[in-house]
Protein backbone atom coordinates (compact mmCIF):
# COMPACT_ATOMS: atom_id res chain seq x y z
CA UNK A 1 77.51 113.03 50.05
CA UNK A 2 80.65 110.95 51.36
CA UNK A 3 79.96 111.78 54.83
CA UNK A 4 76.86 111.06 54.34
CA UNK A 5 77.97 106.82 53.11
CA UNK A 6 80.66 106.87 55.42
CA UNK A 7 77.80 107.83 58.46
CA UNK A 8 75.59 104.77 57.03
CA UNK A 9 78.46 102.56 56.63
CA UNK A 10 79.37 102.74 60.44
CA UNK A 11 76.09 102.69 61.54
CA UNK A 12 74.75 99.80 59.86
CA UNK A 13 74.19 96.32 61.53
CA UNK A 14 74.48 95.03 65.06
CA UNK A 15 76.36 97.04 67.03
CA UNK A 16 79.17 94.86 68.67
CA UNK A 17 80.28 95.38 72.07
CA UNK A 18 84.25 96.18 72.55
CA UNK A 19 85.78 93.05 74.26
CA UNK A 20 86.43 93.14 77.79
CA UNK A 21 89.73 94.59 78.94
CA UNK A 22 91.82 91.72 80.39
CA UNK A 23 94.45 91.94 83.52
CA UNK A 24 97.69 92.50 82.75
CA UNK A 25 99.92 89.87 83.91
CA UNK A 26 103.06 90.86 86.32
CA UNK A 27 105.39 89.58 83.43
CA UNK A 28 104.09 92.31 81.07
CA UNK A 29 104.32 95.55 83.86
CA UNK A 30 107.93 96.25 82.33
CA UNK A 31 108.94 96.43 85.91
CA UNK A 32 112.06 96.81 85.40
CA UNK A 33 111.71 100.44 84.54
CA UNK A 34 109.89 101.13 87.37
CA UNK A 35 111.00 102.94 90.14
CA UNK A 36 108.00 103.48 93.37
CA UNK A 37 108.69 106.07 96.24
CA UNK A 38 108.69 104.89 99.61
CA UNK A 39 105.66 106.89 100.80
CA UNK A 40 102.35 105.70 103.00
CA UNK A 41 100.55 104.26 99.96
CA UNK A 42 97.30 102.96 101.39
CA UNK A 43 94.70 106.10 100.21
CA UNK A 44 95.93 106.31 96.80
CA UNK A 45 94.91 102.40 95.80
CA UNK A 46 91.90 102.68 94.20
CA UNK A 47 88.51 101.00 96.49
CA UNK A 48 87.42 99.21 92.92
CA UNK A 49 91.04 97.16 93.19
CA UNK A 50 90.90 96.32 96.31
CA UNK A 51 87.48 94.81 96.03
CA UNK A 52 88.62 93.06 92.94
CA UNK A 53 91.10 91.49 95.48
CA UNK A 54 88.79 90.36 98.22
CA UNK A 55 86.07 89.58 96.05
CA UNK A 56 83.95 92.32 97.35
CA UNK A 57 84.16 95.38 98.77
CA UNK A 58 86.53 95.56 101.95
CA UNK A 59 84.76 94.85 105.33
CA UNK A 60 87.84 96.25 107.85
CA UNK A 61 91.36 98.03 106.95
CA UNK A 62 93.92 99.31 108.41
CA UNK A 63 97.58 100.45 108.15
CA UNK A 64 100.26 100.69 109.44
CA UNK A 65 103.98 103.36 109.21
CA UNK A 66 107.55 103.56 110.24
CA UNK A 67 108.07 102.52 113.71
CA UNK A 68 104.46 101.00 114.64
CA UNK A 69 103.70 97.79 116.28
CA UNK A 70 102.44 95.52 114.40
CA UNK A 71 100.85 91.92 115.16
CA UNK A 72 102.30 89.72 112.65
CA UNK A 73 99.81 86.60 113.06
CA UNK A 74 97.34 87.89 111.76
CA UNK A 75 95.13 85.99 109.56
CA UNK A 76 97.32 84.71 106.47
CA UNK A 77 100.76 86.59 107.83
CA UNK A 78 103.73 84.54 109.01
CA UNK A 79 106.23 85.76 112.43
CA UNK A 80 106.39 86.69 115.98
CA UNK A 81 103.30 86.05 118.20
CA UNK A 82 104.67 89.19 120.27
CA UNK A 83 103.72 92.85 118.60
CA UNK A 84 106.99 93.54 116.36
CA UNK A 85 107.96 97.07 115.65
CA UNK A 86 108.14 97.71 111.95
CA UNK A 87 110.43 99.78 109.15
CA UNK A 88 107.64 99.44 106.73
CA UNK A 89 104.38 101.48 105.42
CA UNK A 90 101.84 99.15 104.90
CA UNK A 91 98.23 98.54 104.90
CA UNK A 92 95.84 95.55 104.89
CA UNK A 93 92.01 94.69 103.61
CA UNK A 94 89.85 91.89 104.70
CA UNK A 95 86.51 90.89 103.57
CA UNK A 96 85.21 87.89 105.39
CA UNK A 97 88.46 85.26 105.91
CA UNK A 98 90.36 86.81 102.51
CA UNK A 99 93.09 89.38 103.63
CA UNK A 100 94.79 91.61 100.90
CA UNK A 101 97.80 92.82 101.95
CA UNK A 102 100.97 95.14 100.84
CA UNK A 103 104.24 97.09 102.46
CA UNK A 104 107.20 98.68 101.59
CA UNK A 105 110.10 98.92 103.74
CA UNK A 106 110.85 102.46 104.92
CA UNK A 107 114.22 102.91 103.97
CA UNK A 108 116.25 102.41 100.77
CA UNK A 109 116.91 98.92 100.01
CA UNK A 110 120.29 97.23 98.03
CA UNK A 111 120.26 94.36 95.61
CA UNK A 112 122.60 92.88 98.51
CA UNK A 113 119.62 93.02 101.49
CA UNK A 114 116.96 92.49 98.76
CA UNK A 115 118.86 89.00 97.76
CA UNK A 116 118.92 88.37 101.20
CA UNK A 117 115.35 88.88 102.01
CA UNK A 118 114.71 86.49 99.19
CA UNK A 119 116.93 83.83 100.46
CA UNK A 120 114.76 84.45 103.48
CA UNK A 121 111.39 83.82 101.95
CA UNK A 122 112.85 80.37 100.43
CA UNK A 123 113.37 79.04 104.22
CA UNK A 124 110.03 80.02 105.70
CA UNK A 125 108.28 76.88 107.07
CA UNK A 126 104.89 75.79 104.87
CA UNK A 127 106.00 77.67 102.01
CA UNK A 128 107.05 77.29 98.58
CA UNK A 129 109.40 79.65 96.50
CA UNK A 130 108.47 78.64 92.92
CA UNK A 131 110.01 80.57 89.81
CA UNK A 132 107.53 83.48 89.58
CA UNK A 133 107.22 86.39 86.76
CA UNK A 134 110.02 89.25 87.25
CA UNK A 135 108.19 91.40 90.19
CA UNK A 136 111.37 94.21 90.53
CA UNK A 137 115.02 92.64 90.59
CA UNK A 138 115.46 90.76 92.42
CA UNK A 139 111.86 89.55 93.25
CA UNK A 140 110.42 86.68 94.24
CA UNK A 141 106.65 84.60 94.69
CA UNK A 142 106.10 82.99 97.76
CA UNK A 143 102.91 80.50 98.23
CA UNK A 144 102.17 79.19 101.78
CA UNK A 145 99.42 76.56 103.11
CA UNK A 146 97.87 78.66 106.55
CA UNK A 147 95.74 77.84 109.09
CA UNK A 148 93.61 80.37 107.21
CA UNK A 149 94.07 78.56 103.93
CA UNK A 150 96.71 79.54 101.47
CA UNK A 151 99.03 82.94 101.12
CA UNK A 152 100.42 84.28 97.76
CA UNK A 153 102.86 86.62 97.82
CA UNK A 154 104.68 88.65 95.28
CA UNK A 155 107.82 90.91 96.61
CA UNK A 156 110.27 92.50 94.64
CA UNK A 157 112.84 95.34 94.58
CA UNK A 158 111.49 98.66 92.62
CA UNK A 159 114.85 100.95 92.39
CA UNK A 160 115.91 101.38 96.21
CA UNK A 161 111.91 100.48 97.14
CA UNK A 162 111.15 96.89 98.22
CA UNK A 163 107.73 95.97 97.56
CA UNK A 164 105.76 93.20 99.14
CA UNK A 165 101.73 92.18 98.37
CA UNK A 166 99.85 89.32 99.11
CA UNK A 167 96.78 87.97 98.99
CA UNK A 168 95.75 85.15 101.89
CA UNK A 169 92.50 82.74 102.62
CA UNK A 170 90.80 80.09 101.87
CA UNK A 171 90.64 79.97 97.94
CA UNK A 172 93.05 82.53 96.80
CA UNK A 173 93.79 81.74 92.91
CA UNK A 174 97.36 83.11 91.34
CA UNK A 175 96.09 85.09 89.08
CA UNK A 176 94.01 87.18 91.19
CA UNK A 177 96.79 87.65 93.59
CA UNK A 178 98.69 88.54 90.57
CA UNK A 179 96.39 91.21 89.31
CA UNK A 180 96.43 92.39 92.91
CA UNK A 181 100.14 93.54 92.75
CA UNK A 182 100.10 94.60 89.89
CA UNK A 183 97.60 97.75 90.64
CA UNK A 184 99.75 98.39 93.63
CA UNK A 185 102.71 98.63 91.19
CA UNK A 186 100.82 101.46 88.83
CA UNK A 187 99.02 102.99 91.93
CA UNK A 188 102.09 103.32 93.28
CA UNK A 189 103.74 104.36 89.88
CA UNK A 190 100.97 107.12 89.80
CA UNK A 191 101.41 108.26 92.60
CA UNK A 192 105.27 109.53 92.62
């Protein structure tokens, strides 16, 4: 008989729908916990979060390992207009003009070169290094204007792994870039 008031109990009136999930924000990952391998990443982030990214499902990708020349003009990135040969595992998204990208650097990285690549990112031309959410330690947000419209970019030091993702075109917002890195962090968390 008391299942039998408990069953009606739960199933009477409306049914309400659970609320929808919402992103976590970089400053609740508990990054500093987190320690991601150094491995070629790009297969193990899930389709579904890189479409969140872009907007859409991804039109082109590619990536990139250890030692490969890499064209670093491309839409939304900043350097050489010569090929550069890399010390990074990385891969890149684009769907229309909106480029997701992210990279680690192939070998170990200290606090000391991770500072440094910080004090970097602060002297890029066209770019602004505002105080950003903790993304690793040290870590660092970057937001440039392009000729492809603005870049976002959240980098940050994971252990001995340096991290990088970014999000460039025309209307990126912060938060999506934001939620962008962060799935790379627990992609990348699942996958050691």
């Amino acid at each position: 008989m008391l299942a039998l008031l408990l069953a009606a109990a739960c199933s009477s009136g409306s049914p309400e729908s659970a609320p929808e999930p919402s992103p976590t924000p970089i400053s609740d990952l508990g990054t500093a916990s987190v320690e991601l391998p150094r491995i070629a990443f790009c297969s193990v982030v899930p389709k579904a979060d890189v479409a969140a990214a872009l907007g859409g499902p991804a039109q082109d990708g590619a990536s990139w390992g250890n030692g490969d020349e890499l064209d670093l003009t491309a839409p939304g990135a900043s350097g050489s207009a010569t090929p550069q040969v890399v010390q990074e595992l990385g891969c890149a998204w684009t769907r229309g003009e909106v480029t997701a990208r992210a990279w680690v650097f192939a070998r170990p990285v200290t606090p000391a070169l991770a500072r440094g690549v910080v004090r970097q990112a602060g002297r890029e031309r066209g770019c602004e290094t505002p105080q950003g959410p903790g993304f690793g330690s040290p870590s660092l947000l970057q937001e440039c204007e392009t000729d492809a419209g603005r870049r976002v970019r959240h980098a940050g030091l994971f252990g001995q792994t340096w991290l990088t993702c970014e999000l460039a075109g025309p209307e990126v917002e912060d938060e999506r870039a934001e939620q962008w890195c962060v799935t790379l962090v627990n992609s990348l968390d699942t996958a050691s």
